[in-house]
C-alpha atoms as a PDB file:
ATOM      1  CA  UNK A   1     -23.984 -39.889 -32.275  1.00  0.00           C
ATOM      2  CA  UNK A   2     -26.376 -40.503 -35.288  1.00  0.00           C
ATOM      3  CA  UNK A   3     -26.789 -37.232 -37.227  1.00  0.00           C
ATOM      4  CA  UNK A   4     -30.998 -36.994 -36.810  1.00  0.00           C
ATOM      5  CA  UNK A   5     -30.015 -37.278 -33.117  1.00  0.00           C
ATOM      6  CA  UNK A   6     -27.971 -34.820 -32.442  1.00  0.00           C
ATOM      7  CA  UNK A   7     -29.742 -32.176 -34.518  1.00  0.00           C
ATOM      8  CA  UNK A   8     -32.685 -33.637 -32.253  1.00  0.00           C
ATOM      9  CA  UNK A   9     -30.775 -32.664 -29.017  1.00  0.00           C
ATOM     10  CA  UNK A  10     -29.439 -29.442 -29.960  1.00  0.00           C
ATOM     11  CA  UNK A  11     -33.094 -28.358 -31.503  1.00  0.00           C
ATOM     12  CA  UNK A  12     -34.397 -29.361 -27.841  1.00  0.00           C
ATOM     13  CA  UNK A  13     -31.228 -27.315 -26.500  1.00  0.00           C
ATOM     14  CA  UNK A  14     -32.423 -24.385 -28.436  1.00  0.00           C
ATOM     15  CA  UNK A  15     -35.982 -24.462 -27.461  1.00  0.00           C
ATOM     16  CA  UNK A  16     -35.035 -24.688 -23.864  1.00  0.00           C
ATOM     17  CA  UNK A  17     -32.911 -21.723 -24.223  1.00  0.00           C
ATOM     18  CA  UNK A  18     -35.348 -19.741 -26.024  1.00  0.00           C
ATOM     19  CA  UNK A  19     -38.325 -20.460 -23.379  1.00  0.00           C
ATOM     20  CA  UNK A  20     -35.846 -19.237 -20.816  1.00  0.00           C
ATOM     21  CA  UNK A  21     -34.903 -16.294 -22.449  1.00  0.00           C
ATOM     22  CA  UNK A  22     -38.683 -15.454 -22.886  1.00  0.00           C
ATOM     23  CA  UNK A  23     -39.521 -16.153 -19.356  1.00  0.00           C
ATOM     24  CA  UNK A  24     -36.636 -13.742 -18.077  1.00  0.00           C
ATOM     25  CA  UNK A  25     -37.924 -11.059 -20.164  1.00  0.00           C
ATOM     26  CA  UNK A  26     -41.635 -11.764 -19.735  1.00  0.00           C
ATOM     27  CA  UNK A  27     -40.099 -11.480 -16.028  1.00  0.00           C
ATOM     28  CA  UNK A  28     -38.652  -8.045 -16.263  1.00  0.00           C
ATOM     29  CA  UNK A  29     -42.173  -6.768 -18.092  1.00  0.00           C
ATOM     30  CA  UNK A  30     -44.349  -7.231 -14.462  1.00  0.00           C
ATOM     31  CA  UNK A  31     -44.965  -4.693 -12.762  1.00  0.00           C
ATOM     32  CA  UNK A  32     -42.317  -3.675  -9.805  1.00  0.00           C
ATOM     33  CA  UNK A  33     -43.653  -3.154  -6.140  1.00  0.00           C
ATOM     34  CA  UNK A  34     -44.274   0.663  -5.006  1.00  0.00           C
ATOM     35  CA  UNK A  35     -42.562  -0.595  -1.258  1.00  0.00           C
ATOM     36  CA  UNK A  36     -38.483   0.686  -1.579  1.00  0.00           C
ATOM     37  CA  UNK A  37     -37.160  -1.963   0.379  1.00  0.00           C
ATOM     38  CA  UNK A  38     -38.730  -4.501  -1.640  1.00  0.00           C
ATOM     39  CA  UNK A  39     -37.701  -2.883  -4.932  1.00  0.00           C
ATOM     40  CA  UNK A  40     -34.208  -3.410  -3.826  1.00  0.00           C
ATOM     41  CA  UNK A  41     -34.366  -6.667  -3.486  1.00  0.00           C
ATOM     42  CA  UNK A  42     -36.337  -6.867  -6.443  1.00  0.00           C
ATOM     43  CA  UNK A  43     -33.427  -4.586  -8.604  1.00  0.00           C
ATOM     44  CA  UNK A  44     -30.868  -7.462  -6.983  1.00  0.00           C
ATOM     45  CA  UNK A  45     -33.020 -10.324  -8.838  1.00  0.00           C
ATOM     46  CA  UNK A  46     -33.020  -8.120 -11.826  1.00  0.00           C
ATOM     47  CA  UNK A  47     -29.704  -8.250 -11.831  1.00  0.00           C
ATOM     48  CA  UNK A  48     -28.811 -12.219 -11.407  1.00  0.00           C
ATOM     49  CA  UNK A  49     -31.737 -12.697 -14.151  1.00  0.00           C
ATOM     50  CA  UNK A  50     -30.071 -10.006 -16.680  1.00  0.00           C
ATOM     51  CA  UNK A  51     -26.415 -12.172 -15.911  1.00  0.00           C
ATOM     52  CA  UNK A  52     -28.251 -15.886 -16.757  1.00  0.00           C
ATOM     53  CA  UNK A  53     -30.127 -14.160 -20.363  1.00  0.00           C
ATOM     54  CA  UNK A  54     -26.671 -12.965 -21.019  1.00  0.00           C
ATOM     55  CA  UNK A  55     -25.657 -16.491 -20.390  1.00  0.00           C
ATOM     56  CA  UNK A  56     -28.279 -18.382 -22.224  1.00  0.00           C
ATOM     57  CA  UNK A  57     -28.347 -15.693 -25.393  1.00  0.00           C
ATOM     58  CA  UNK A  58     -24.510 -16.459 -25.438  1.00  0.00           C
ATOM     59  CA  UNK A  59     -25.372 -20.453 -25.195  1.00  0.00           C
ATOM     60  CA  UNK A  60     -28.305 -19.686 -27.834  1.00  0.00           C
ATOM     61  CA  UNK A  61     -26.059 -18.694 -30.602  1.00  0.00           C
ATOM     62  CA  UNK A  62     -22.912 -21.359 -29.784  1.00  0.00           C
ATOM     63  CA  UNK A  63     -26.084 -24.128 -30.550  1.00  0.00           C
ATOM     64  CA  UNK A  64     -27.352 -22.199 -33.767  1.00  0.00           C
ATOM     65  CA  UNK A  65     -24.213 -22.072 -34.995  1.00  0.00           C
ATOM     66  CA  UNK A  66     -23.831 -25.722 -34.253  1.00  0.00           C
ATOM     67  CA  UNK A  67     -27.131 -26.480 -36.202  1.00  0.00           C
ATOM     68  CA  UNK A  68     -25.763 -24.176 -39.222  1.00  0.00           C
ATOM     69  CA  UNK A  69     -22.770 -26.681 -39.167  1.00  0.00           C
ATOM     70  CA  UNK A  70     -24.568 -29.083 -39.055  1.00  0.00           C
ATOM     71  CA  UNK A  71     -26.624 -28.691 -42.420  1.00  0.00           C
ATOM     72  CA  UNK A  72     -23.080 -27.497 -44.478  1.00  0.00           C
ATOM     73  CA  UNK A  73     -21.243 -30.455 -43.222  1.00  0.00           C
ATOM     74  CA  UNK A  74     -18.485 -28.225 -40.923  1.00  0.00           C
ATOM     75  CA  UNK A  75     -19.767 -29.894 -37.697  1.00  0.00           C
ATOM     76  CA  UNK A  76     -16.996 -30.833 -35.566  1.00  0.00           C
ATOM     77  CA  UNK A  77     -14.080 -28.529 -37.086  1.00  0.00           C
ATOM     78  CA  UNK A  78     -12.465 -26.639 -34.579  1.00  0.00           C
ATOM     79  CA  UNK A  79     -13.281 -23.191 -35.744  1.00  0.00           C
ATOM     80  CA  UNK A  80      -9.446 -21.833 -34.653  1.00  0.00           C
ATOM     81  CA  UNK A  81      -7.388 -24.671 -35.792  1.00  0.00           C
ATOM     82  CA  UNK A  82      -9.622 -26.445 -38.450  1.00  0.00           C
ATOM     83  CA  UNK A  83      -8.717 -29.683 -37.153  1.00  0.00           C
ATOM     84  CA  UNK A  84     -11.205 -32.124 -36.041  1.00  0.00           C
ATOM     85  CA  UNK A  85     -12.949 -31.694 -32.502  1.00  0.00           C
ATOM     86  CA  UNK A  86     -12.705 -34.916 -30.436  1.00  0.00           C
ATOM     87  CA  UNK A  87     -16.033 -36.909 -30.437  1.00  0.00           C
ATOM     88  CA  UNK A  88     -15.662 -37.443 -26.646  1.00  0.00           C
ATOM     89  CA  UNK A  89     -15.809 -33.327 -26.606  1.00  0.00           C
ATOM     90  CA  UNK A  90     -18.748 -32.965 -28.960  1.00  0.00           C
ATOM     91  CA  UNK A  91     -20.601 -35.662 -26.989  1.00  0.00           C
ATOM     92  CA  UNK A  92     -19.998 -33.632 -23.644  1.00  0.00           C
ATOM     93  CA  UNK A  93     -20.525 -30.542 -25.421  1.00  0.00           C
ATOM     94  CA  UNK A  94     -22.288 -30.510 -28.442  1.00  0.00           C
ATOM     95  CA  UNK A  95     -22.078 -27.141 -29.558  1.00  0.00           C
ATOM     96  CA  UNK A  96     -18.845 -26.293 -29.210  1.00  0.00           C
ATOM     97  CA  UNK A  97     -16.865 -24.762 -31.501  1.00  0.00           C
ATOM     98  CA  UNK A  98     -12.926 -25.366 -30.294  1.00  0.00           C
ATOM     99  CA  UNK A  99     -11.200 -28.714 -29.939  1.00  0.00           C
ATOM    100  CA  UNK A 100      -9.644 -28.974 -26.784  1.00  0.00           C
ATOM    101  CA  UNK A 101      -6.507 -27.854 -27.734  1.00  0.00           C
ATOM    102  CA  UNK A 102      -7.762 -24.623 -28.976  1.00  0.00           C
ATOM    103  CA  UNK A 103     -10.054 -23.816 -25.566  1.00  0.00           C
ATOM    104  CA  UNK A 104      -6.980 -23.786 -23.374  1.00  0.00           C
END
């Protein structure tokens, strides 16, 4: 994949990431319900939301770090084994930072 293309698609990755993050936490700043039964459900949400920001903040800086890599010239270096990551991997994954060897 062309350089200016992938930096495209992981920029986009990042964005998407970001606006989720915001919309989970814009999410936990409304106002609860004052009915109990409904707050528990409401706590149970608040749980599966805090589990996928976890997720994407964890996502969010494997694709920053990709982009950092990107503009010093380490993209695609496994970052255990400092051998090249196949391009078959990067294209599934583009930010990721292991060769496949390395993520068994």
């Amino acid at each position: 994949m062309p350089v200016n293309k992938l930096l495209d698609s992981l920029k986009d990755k990042q964005l998407e990431l970001i606006n989720r993050i915001n919309a989970i936490e814009n999410d936990f700043k409304q106002g609860r319900s004052q009915d109990f039964a409904e707050q528990a459900t409401e706590n149970e949400n608040d749980q599966v939301l805090d589990e996928i920001r976890n997720e994407a903040k964890s996502e969010l800086q494997l694709v920053n770090e990709a982009i950092r890599k990107l503009a010093n010239d380490q993209y695609g270096i496994c970052s255990h084994c400092s051998n090249d990551i196949h391009p078959e991997r990067l294209n599934a994954l583009p930010y990721t930072q292991t060769c496949i060897h390395c993520a068994h």
